[in-house]
PDB file of N, CA and C in Angstrom:
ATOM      1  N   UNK A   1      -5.592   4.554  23.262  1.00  0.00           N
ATOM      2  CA  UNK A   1      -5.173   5.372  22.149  1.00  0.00           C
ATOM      3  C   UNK A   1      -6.405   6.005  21.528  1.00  0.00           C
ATOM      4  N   UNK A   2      -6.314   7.291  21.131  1.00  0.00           N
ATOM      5  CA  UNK A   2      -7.083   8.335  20.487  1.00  0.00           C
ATOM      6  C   UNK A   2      -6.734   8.530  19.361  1.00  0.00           C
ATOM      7  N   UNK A   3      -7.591   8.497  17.881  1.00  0.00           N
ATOM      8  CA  UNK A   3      -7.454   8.620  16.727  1.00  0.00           C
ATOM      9  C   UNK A   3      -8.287   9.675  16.725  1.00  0.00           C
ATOM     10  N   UNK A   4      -7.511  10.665  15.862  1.00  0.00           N
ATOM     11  CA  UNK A   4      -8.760  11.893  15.507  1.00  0.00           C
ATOM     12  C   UNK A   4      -8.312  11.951  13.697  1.00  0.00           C
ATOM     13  N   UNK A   5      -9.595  11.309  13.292  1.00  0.00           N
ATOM     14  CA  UNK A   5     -10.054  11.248  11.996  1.00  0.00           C
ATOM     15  C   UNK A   5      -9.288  12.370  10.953  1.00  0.00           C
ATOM     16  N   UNK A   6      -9.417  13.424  11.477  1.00  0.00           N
ATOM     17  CA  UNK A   6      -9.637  14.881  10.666  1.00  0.00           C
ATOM     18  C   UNK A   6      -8.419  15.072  10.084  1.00  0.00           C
ATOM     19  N   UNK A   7      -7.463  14.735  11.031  1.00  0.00           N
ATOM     20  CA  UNK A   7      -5.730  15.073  10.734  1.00  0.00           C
ATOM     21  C   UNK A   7      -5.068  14.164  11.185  1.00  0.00           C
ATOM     22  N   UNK A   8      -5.562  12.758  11.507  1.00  0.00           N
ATOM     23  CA  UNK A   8      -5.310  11.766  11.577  1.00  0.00           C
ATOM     24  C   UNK A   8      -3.898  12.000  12.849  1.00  0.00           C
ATOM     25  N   UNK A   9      -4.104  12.509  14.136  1.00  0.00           N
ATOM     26  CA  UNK A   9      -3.897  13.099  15.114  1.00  0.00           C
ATOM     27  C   UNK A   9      -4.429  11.400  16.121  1.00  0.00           C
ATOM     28  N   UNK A  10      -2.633  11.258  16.616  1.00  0.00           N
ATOM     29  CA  UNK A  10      -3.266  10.117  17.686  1.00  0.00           C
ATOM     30  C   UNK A  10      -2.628  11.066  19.073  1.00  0.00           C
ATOM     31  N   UNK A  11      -3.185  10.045  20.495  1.00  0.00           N
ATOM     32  CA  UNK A  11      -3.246  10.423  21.702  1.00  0.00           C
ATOM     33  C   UNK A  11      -3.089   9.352  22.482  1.00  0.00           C
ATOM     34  N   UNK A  12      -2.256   9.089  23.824  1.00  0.00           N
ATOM     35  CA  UNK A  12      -1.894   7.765  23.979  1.00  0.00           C
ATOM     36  C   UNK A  12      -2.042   8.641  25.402  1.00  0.00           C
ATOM     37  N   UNK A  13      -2.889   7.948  26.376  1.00  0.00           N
ATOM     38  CA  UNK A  13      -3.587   8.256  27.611  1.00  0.00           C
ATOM     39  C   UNK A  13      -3.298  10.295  27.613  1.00  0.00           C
ATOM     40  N   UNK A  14      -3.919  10.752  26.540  1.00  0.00           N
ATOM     41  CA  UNK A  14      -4.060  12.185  26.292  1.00  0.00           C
ATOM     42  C   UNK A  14      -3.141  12.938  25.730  1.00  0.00           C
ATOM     43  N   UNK A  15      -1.930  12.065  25.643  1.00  0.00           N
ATOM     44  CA  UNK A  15      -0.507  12.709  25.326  1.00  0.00           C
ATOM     45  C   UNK A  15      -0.658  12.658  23.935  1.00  0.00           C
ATOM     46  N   UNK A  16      -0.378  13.497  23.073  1.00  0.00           N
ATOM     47  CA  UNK A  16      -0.044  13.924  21.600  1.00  0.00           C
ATOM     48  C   UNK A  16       0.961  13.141  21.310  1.00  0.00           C
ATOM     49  N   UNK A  17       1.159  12.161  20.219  1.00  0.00           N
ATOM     50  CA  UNK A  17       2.201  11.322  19.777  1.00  0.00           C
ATOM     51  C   UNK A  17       2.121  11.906  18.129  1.00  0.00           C
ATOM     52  N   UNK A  18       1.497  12.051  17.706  1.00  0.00           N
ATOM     53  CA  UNK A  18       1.993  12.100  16.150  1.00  0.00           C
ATOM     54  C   UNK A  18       0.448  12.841  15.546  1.00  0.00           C
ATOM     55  N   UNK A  19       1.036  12.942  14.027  1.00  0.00           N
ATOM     56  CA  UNK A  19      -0.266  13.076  13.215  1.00  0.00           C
ATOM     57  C   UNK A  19       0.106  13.470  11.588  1.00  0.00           C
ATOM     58  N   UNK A  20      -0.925  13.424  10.909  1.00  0.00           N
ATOM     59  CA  UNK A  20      -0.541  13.195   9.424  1.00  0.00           C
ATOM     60  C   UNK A  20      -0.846  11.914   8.843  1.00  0.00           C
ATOM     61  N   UNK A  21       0.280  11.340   7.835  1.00  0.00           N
ATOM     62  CA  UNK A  21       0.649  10.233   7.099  1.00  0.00           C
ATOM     63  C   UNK A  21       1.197   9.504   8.363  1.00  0.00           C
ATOM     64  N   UNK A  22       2.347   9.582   9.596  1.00  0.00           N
ATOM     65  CA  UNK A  22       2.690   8.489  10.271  1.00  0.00           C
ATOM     66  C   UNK A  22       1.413   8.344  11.661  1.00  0.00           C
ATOM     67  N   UNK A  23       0.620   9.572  11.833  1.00  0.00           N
ATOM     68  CA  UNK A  23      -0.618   9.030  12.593  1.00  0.00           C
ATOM     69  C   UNK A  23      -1.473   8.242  11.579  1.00  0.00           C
ATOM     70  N   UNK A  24      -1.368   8.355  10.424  1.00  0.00           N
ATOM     71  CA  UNK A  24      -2.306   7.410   9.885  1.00  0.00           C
ATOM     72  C   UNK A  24      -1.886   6.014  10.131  1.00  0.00           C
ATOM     73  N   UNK A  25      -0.391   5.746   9.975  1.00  0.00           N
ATOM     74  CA  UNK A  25       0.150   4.276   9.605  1.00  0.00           C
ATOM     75  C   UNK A  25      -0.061   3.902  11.177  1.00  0.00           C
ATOM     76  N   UNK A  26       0.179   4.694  12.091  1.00  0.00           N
ATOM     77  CA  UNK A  26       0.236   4.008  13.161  1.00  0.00           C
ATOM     78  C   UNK A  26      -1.096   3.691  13.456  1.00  0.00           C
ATOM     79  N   UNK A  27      -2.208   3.917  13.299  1.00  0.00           N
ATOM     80  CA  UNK A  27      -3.695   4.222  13.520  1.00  0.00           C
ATOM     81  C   UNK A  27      -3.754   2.584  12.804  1.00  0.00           C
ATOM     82  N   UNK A  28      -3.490   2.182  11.417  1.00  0.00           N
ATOM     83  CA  UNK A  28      -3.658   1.314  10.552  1.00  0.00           C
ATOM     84  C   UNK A  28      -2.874   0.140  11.370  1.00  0.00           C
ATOM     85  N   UNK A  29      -1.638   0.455  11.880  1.00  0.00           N
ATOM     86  CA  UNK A  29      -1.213  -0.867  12.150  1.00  0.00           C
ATOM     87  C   UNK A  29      -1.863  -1.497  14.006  1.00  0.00           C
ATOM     88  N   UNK A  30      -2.462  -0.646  14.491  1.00  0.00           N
ATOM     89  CA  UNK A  30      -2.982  -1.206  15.500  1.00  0.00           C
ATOM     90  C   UNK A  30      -4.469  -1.793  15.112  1.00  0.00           C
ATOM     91  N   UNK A  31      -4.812  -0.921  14.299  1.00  0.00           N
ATOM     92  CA  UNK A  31      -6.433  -1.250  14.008  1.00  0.00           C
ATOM     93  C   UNK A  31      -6.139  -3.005  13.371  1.00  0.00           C
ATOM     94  N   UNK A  32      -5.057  -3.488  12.390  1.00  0.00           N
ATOM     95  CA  UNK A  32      -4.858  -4.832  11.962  1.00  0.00           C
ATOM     96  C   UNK A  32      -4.772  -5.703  12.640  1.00  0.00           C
ATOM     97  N   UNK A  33      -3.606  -4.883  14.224  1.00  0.00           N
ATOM     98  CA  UNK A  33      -3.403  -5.576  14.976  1.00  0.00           C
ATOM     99  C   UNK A  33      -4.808  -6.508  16.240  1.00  0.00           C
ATOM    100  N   UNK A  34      -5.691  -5.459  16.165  1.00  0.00           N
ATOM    101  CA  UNK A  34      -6.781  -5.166  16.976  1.00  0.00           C
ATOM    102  C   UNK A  34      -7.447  -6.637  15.709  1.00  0.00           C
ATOM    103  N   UNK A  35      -8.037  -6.634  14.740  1.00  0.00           N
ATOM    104  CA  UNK A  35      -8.548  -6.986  14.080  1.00  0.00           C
ATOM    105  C   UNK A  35      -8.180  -9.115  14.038  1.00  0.00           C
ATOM    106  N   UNK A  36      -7.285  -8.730  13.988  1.00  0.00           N
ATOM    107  CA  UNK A  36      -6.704 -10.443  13.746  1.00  0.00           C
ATOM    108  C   UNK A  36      -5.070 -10.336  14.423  1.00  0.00           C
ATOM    109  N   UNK A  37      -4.830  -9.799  15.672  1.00  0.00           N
ATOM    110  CA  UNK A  37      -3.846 -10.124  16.320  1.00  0.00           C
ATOM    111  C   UNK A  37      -1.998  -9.792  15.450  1.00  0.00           C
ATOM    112  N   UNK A  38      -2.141  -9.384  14.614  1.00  0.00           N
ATOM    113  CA  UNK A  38      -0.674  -9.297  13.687  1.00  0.00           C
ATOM    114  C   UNK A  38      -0.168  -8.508  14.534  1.00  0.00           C
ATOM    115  N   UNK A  39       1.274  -8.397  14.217  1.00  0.00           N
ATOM    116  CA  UNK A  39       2.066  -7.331  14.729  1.00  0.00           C
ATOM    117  C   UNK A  39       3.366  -7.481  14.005  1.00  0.00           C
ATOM    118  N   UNK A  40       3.210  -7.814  12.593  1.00  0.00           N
ATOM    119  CA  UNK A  40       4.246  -7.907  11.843  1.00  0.00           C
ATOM    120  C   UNK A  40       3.531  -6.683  10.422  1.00  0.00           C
ATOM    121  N   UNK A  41       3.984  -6.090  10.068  1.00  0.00           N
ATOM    122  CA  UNK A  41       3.736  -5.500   8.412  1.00  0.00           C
ATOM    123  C   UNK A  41       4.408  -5.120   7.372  1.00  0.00           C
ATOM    124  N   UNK A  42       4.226  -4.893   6.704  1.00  0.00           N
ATOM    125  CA  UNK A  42       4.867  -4.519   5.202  1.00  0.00           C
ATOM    126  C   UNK A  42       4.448  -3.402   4.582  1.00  0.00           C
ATOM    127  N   UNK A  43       5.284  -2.335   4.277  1.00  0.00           N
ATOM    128  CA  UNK A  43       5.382  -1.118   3.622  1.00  0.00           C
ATOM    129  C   UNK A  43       4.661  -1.220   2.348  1.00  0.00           C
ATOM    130  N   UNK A  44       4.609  -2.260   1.672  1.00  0.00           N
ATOM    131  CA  UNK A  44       3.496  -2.848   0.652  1.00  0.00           C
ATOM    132  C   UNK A  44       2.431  -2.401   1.038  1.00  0.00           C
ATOM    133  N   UNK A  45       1.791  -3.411   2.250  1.00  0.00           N
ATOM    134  CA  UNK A  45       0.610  -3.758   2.418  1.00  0.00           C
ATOM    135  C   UNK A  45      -0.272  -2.140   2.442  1.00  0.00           C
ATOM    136  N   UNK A  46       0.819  -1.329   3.599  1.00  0.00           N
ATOM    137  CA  UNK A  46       0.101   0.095   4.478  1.00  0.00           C
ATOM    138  C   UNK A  46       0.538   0.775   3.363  1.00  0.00           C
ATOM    139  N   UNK A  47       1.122   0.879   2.408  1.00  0.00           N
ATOM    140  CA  UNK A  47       1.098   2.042   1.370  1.00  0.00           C
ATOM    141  C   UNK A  47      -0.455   1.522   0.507  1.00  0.00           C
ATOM    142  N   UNK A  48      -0.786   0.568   0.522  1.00  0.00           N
ATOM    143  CA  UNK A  48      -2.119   0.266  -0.660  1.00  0.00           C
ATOM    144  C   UNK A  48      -3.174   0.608   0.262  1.00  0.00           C
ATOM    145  N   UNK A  49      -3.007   0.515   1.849  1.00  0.00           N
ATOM    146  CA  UNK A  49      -4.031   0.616   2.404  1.00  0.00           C
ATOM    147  C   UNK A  49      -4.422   1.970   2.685  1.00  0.00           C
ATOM    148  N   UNK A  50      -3.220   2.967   2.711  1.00  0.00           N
ATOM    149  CA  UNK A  50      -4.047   4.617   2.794  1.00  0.00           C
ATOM    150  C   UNK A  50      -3.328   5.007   1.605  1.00  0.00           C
ATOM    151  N   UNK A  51      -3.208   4.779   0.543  1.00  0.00           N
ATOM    152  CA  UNK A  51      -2.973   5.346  -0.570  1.00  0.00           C
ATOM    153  C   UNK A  51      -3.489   6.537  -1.019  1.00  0.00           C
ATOM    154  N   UNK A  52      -4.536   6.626  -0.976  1.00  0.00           N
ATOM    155  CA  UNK A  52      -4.751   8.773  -1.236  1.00  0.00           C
ATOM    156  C   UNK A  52      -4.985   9.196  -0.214  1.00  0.00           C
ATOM    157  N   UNK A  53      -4.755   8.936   0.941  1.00  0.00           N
ATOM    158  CA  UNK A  53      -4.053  10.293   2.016  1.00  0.00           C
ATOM    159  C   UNK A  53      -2.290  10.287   2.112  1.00  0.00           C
ATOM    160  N   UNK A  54      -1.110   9.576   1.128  1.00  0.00           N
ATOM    161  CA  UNK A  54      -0.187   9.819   1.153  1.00  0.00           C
ATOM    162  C   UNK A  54      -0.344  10.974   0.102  1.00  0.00           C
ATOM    163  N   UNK A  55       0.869  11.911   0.299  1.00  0.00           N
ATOM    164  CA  UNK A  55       1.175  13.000  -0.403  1.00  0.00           C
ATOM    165  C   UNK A  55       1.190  12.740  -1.578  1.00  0.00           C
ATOM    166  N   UNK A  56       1.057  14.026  -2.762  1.00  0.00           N
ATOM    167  CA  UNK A  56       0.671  12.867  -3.878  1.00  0.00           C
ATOM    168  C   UNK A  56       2.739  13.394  -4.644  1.00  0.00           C
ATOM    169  N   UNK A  57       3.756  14.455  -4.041  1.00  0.00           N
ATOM    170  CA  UNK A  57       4.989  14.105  -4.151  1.00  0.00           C
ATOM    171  C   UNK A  57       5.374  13.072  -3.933  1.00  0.00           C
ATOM    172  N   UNK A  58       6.666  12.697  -4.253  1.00  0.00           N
ATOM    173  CA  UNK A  58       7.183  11.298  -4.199  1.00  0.00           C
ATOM    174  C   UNK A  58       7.794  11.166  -2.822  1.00  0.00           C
ATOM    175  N   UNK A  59       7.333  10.214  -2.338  1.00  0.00           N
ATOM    176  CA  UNK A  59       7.224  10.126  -0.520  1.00  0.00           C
ATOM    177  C   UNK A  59       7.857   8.681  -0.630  1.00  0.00           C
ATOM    178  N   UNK A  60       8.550   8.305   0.631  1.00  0.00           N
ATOM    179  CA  UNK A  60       9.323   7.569   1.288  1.00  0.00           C
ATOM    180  C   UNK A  60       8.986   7.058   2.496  1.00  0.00           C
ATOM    181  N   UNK A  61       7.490   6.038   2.124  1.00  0.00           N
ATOM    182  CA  UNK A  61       6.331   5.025   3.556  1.00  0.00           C
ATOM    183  C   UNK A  61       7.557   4.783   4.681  1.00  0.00           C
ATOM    184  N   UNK A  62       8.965   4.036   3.917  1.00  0.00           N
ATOM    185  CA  UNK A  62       9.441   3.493   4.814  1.00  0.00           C
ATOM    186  C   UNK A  62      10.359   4.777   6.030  1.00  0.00           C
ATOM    187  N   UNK A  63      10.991   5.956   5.331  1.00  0.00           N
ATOM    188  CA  UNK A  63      11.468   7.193   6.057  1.00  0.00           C
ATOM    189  C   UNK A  63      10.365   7.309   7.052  1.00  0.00           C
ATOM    190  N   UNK A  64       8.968   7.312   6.589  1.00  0.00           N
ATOM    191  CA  UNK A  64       7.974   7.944   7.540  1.00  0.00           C
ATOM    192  C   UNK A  64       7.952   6.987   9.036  1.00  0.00           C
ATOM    193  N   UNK A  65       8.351   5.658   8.352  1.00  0.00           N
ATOM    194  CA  UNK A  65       8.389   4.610  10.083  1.00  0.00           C
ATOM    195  C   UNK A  65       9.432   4.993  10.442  1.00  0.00           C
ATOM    196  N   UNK A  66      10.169   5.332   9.779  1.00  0.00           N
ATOM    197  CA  UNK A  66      11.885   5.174  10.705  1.00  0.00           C
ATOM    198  C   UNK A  66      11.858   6.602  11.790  1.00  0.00           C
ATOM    199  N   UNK A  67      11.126   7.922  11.021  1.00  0.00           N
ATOM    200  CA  UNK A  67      11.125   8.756  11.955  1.00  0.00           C
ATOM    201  C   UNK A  67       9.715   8.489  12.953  1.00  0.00           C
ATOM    202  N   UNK A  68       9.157   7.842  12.825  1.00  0.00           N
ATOM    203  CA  UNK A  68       7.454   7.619  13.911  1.00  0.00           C
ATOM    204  C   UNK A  68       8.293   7.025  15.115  1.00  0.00           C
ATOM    205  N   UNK A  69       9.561   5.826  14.818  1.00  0.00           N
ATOM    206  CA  UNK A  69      10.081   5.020  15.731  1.00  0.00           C
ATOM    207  C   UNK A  69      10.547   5.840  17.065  1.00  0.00           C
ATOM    208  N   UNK A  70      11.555   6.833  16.924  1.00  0.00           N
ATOM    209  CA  UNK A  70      12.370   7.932  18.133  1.00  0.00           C
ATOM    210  C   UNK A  70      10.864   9.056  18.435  1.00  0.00           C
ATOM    211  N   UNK A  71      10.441   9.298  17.789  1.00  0.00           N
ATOM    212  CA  UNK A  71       8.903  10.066  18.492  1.00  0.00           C
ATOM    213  C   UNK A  71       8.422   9.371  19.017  1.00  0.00           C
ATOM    214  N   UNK A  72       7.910   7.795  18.886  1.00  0.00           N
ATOM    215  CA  UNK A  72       7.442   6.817  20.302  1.00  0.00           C
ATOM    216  C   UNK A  72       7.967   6.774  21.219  1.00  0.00           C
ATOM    217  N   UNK A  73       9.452   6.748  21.048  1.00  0.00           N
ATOM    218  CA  UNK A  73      10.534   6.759  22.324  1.00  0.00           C
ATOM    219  C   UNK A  73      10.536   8.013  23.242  1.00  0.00           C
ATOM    220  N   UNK A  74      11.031   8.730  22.365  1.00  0.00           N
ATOM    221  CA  UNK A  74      10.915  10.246  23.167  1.00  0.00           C
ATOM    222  C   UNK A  74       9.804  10.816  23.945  1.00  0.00           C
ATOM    223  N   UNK A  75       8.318  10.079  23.112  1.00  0.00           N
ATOM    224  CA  UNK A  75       7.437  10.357  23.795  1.00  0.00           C
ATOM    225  C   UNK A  75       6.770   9.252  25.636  1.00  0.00           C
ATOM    226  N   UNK A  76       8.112   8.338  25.506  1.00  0.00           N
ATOM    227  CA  UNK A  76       7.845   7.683  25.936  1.00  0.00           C
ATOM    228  C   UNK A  76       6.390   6.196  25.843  1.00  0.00           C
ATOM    229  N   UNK A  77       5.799   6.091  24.757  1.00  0.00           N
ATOM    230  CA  UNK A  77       4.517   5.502  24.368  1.00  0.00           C
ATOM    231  C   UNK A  77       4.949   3.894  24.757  1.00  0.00           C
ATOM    232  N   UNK A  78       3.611   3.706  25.360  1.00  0.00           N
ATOM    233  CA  UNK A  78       3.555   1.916  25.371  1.00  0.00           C
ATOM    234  C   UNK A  78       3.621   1.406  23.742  1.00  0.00           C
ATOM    235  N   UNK A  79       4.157   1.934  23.040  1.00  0.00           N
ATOM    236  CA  UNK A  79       3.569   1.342  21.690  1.00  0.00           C
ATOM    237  C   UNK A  79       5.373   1.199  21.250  1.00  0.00           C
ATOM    238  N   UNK A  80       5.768   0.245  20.760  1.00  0.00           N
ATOM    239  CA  UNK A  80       6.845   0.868  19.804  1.00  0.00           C
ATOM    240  C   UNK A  80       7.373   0.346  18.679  1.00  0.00           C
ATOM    241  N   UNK A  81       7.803   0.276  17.706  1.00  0.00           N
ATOM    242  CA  UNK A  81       8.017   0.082  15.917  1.00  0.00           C
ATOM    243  C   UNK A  81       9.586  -0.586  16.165  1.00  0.00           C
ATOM    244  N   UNK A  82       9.654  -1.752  15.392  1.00  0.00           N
ATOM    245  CA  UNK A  82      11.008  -2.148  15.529  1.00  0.00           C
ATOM    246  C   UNK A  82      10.716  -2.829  13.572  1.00  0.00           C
ATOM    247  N   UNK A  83      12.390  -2.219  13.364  1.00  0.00           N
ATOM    248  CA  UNK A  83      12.446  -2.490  12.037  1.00  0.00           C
ATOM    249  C   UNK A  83      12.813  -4.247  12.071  1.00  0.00           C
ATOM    250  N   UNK A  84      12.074  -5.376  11.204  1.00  0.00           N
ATOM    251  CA  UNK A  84      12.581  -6.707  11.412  1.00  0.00           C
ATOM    252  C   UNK A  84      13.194  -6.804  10.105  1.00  0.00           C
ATOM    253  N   UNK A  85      13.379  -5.717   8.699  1.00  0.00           N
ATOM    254  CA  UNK A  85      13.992  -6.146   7.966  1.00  0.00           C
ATOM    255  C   UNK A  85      13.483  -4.978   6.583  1.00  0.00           C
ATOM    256  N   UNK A  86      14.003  -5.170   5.547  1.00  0.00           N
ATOM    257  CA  UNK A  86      13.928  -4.273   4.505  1.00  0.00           C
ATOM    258  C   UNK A  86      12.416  -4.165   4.260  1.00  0.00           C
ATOM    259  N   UNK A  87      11.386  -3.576   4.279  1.00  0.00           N
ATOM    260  CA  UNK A  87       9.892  -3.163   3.831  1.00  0.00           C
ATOM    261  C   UNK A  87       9.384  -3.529   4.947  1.00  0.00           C
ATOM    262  N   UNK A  88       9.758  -3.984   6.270  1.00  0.00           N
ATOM    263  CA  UNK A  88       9.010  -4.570   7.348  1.00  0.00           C
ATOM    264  C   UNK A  88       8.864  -4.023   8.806  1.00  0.00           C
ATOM    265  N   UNK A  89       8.141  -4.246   9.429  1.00  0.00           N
ATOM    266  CA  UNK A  89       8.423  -3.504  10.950  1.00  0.00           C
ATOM    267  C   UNK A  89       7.366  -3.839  11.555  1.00  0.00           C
ATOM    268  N   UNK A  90       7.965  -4.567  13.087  1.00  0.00           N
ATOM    269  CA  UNK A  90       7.053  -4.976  13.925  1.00  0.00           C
ATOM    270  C   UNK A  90       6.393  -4.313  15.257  1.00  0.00           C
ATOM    271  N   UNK A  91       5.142  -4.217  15.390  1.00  0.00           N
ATOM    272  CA  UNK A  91       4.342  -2.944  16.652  1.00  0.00           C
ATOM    273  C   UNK A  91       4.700  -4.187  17.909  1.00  0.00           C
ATOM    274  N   UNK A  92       5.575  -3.315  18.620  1.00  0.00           N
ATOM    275  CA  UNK A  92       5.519  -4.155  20.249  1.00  0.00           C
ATOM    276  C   UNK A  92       4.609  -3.189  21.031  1.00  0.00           C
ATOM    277  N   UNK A  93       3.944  -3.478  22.118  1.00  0.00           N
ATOM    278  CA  UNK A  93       2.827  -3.214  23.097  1.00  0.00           C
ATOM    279  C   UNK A  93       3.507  -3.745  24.483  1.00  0.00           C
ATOM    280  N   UNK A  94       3.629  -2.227  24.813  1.00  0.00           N
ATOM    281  CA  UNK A  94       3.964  -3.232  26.762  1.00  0.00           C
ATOM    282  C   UNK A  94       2.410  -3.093  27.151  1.00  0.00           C
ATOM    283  N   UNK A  95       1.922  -3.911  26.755  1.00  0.00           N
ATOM    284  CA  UNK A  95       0.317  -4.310  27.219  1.00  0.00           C
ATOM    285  C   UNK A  95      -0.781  -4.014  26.052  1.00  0.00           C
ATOM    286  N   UNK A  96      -2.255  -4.071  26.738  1.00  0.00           N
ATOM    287  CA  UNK A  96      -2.933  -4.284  25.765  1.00  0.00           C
ATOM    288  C   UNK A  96      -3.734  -2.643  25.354  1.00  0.00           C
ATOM    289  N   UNK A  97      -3.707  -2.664  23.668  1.00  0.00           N
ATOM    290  CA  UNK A  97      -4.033  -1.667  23.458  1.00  0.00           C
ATOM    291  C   UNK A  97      -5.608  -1.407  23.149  1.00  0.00           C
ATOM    292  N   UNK A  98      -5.972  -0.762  23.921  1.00  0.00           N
ATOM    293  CA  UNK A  98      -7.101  -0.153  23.438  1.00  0.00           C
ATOM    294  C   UNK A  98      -7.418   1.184  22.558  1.00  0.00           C
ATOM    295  N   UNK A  99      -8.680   0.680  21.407  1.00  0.00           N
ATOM    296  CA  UNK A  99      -8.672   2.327  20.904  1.00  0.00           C
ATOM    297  C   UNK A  99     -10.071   2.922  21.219  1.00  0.00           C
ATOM    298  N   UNK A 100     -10.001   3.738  21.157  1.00  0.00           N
ATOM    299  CA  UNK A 100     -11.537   4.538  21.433  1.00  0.00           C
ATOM    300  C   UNK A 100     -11.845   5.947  20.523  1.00  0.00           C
ATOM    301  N   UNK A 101     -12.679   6.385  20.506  1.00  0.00           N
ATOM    302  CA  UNK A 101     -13.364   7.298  19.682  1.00  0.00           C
ATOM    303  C   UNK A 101     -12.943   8.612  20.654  1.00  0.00           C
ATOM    304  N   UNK A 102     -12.519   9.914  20.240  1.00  0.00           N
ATOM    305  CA  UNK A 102     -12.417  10.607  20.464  1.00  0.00           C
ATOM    306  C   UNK A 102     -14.006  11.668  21.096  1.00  0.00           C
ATOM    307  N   UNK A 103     -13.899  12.474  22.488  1.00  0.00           N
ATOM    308  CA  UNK A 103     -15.255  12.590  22.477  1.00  0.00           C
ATOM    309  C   UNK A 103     -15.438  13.906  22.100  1.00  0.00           C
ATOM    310  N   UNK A 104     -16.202  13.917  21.273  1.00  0.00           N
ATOM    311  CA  UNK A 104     -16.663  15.272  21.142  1.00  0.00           C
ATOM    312  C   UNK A 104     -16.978  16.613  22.028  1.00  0.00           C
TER     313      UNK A 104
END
């Protein structure tokens, strides 16, 4: 997976999956995952964690997963978002994810 900083623009073996506010969340929930193994989160946690790159209108964290979920699908991505309950949603991986730096 490819994170591009600028517009927060991801890439999953070159393919364009998203960008914005749900390339950010998705960017955030692998980087946690990467970090200490989770793959559970809370709409809590990722709204405090990019809090001024959400819009500063009144926005809906959890709408933004529900539509990221059928763009993983459609795009076909090893990655995919399953809702486990009200504020929650878990990242499944058919394998292991790597991220890397985009090359200049």
């Amino acid at each position: 997976m490819t994170h591009h900083r600028a517009d927060d623009s991801i890439f999953i073996d070159n393919t364009y999956i998203v960008k914005g506010v749900a390339g950010a969340l998705l960017h955030l929930m692998i980087e946690w995952h990467h970090g200490d193994g989770r793959i559970e989160f809370t709409d809590r946690e990722m709204r405090l964690a990019i809090g001024n790159r959400m819009p500063e209108i009144k926005d809906n964290l959890e709408t933004r997963l529900l539509l990221l979920r059928p763009r993983l699908e459609e795009k076909q991505a090893p990655i995919q978002l399953v809702r486990t309950g009200r504020g929650r949603v878990r990242l499944e991986a058919g394998g292991r994810l790597l991220l890397k730096a985009p090359e200049e």
